[in-house]
Protein backbone atom coordinates (compact mmCIF):
# COMPACT_ATOMS: atom_id res chain seq x y z
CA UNK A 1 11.86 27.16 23.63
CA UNK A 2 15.55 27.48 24.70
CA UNK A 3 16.63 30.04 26.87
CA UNK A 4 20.46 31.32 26.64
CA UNK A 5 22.65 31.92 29.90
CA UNK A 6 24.96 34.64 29.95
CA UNK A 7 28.22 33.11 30.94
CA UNK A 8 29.44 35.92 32.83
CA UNK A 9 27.02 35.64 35.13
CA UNK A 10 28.96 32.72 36.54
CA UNK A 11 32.20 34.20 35.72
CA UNK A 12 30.69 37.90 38.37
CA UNK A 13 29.49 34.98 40.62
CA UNK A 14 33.20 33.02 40.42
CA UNK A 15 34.80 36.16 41.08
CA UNK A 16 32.74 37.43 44.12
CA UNK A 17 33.55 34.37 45.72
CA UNK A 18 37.36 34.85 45.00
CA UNK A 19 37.36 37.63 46.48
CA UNK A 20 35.56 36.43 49.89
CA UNK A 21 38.34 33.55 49.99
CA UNK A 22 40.93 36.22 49.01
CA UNK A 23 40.25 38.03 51.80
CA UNK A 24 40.16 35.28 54.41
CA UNK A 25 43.47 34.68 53.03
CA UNK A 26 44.87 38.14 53.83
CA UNK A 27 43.66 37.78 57.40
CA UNK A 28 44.67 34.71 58.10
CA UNK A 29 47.87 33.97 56.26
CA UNK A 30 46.10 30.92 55.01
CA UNK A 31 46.77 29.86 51.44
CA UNK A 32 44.19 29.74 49.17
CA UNK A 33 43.11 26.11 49.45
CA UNK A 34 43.49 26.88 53.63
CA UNK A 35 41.54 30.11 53.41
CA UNK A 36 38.80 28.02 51.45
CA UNK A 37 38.71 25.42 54.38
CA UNK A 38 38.51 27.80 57.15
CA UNK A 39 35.56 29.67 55.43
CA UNK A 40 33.45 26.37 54.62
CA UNK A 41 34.16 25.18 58.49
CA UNK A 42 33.41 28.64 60.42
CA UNK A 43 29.89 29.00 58.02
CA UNK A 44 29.15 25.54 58.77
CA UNK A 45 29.77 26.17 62.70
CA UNK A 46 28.02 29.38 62.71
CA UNK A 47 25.10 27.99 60.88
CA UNK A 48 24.90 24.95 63.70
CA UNK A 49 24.81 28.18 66.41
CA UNK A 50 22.02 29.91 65.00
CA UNK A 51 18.19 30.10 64.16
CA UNK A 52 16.70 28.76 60.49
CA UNK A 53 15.16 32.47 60.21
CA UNK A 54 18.79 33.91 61.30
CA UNK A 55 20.53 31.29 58.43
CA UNK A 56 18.33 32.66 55.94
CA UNK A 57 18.93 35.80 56.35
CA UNK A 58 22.41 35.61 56.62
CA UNK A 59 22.50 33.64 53.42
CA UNK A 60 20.82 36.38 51.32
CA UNK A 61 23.93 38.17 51.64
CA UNK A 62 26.64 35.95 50.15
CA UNK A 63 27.59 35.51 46.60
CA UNK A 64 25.92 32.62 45.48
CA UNK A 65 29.01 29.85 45.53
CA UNK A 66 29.72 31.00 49.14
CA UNK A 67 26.00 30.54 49.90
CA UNK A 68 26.55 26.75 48.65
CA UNK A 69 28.89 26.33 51.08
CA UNK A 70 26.86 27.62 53.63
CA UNK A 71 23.88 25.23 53.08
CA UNK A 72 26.30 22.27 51.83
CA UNK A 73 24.80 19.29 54.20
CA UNK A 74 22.54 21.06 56.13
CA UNK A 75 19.39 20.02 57.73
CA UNK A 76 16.98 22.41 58.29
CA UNK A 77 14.96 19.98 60.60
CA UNK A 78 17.82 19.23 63.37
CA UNK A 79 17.85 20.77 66.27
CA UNK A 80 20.11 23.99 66.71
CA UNK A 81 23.32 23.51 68.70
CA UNK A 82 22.78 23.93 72.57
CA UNK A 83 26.49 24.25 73.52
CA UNK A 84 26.91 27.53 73.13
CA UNK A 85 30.65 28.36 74.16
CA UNK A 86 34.16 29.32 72.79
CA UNK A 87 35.31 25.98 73.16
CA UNK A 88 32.18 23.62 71.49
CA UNK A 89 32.46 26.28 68.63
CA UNK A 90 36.23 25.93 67.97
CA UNK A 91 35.54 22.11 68.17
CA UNK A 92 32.82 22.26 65.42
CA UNK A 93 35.36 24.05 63.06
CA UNK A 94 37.73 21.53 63.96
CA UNK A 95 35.33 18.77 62.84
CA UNK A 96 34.57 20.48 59.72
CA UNK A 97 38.24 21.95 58.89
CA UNK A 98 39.37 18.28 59.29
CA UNK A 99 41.99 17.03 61.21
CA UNK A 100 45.19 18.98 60.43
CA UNK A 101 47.14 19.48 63.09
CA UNK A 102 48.23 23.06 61.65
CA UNK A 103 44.85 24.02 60.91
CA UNK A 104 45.27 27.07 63.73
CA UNK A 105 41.39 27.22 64.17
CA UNK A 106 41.75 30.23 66.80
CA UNK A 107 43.10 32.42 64.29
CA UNK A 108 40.75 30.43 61.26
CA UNK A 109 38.03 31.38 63.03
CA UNK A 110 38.81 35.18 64.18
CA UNK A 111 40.07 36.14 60.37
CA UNK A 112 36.61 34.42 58.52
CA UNK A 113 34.37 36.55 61.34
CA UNK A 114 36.01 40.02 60.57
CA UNK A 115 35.38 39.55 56.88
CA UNK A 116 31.74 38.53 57.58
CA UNK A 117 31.37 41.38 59.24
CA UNK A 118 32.74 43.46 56.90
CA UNK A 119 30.36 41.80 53.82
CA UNK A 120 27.52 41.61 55.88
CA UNK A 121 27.60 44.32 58.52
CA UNK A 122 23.47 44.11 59.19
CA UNK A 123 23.00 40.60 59.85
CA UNK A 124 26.24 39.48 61.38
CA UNK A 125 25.52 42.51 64.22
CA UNK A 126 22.01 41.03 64.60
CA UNK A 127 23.55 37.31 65.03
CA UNK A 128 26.42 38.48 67.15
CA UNK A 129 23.91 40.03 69.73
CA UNK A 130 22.08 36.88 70.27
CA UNK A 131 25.46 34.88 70.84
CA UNK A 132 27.01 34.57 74.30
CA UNK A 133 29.76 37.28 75.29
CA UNK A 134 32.57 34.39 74.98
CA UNK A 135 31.80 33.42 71.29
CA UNK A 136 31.24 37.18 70.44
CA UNK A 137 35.43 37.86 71.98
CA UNK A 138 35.77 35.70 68.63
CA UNK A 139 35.02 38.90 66.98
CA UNK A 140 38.16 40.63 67.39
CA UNK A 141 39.64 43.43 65.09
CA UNK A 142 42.13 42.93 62.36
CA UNK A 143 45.86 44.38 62.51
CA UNK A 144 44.55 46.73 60.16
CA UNK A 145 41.68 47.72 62.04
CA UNK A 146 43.43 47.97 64.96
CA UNK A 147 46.66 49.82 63.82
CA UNK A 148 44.18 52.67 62.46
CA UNK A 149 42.33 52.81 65.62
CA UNK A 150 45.26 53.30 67.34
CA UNK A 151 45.98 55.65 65.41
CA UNK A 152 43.38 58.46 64.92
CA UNK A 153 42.96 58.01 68.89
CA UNK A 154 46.79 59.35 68.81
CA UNK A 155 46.04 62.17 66.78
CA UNK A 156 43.28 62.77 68.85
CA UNK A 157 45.03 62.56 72.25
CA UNK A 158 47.91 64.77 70.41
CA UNK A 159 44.94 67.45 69.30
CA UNK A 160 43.84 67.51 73.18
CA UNK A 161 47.10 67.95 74.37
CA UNK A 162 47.47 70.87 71.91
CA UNK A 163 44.20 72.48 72.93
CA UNK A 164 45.76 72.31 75.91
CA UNK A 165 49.01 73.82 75.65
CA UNK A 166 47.22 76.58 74.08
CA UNK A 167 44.60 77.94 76.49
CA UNK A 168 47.81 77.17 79.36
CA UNK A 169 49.77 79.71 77.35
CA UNK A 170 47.01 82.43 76.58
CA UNK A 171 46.05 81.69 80.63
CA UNK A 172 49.89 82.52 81.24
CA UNK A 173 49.56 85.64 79.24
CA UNK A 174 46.30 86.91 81.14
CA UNK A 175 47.55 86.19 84.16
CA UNK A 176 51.49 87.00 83.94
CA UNK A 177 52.81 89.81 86.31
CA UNK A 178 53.77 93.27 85.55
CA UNK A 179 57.00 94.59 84.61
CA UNK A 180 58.58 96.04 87.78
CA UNK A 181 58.11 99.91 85.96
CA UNK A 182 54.11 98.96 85.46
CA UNK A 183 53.91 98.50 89.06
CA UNK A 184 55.27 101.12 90.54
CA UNK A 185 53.25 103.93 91.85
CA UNK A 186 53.48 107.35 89.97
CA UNK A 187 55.59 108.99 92.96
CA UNK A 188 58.05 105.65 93.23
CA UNK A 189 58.17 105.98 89.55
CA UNK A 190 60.30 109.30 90.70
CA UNK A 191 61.67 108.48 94.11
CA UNK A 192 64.55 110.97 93.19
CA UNK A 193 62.22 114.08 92.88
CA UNK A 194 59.68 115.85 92.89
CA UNK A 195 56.67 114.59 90.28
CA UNK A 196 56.83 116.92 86.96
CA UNK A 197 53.63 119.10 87.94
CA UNK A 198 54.75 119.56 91.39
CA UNK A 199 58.18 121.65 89.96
């Protein structure tokens, strides 16, 4: 018995993993070819930094291609990486990038984290927590991100500073004196005679 494969299976699975390198692209400035260097080298690093359980279920969630690259060489029975700082990471994706000198693995490294965390939200927040506090500064938020953060907390700062011009002025209002007639006392109010019910 023969069993038939729907070729757009591959072709969905092709194009998922376009997309992933597409985006790596975009926040990196990396061409394509680049883009699909700095992905394989951060997975690789980040799989050295983390558990077999942890791998696993971080690879559920890629598109099968990027997956491959995930696993590509790996060896589930050596030990996990013990160096865990900024600078042994960045060296790992050095080692896997290869050795060009304008590979800028900083900025590799940054751009392939925010789109993991963008695919894969739940597991990247579970791996980040379990990661020291100088390899989670890696995770840093893209111009995007940040320009729109910047800006709803400016139209939130201007909507405070409304609120606040508002209750000043109705304050203002309450509190604002009399006109000089209003304060007079019914006899000043006719200081040149006698009041009307006293003619």
């Amino acid at each position: 018995m023969t069993s038939q494969t729907d070729p757009g299976l591959f072709d969905a699975g092709v194009r998922e993993a376009h997309d992933w390198i597409a985006e790596v692209a975009r926040e990196t400035g990396l061409d394509e070819r680049g883009s699909l260097t700095a992905l394989r080298a951060v997975l690789r690093a980040l799989r050295d930094e983390t558990t077999a359980r942890q791998n696993g279920h971080l690879a559920a969630e890629m598109p099968t291609l990027i997956r491959g690259l995930f696993f590509e060489g790996w060896d589930p029975g050596r030990p996990r990486t013990v160096d865990h700082d900024r600078a042994g990471f960045l060296h790992r994706v050095r080692v896997y990038a290869g050795d060009d000198p304008a590979f800028d693995v900083a900025n590799a490294t940054r751009g392939v984290f925010r789109v993991l965390e963008r695919r894969m939200p739940g597991p990247m927040a579970q791996i980040a927590r379990t990661l020291p506090r100088e390899l989670r500064a890696l995770w840093t938020p893209s111009i995007a991100e940040q320009t729109a953060e910047r800006h709803q907390r400016l139209v939130a700062e201007e909507r405070v500073a409304k609120q606040g011009a508002l209750h000043a002025e109705a304050g203002h209002e309450r509190g604002a004196p009399m006109a000089p007639h209003q304060n007079r006392d019914p006899g000043e109010q006719h200081r040149g005679g006698p009041l009307p019910n006293q003619m």
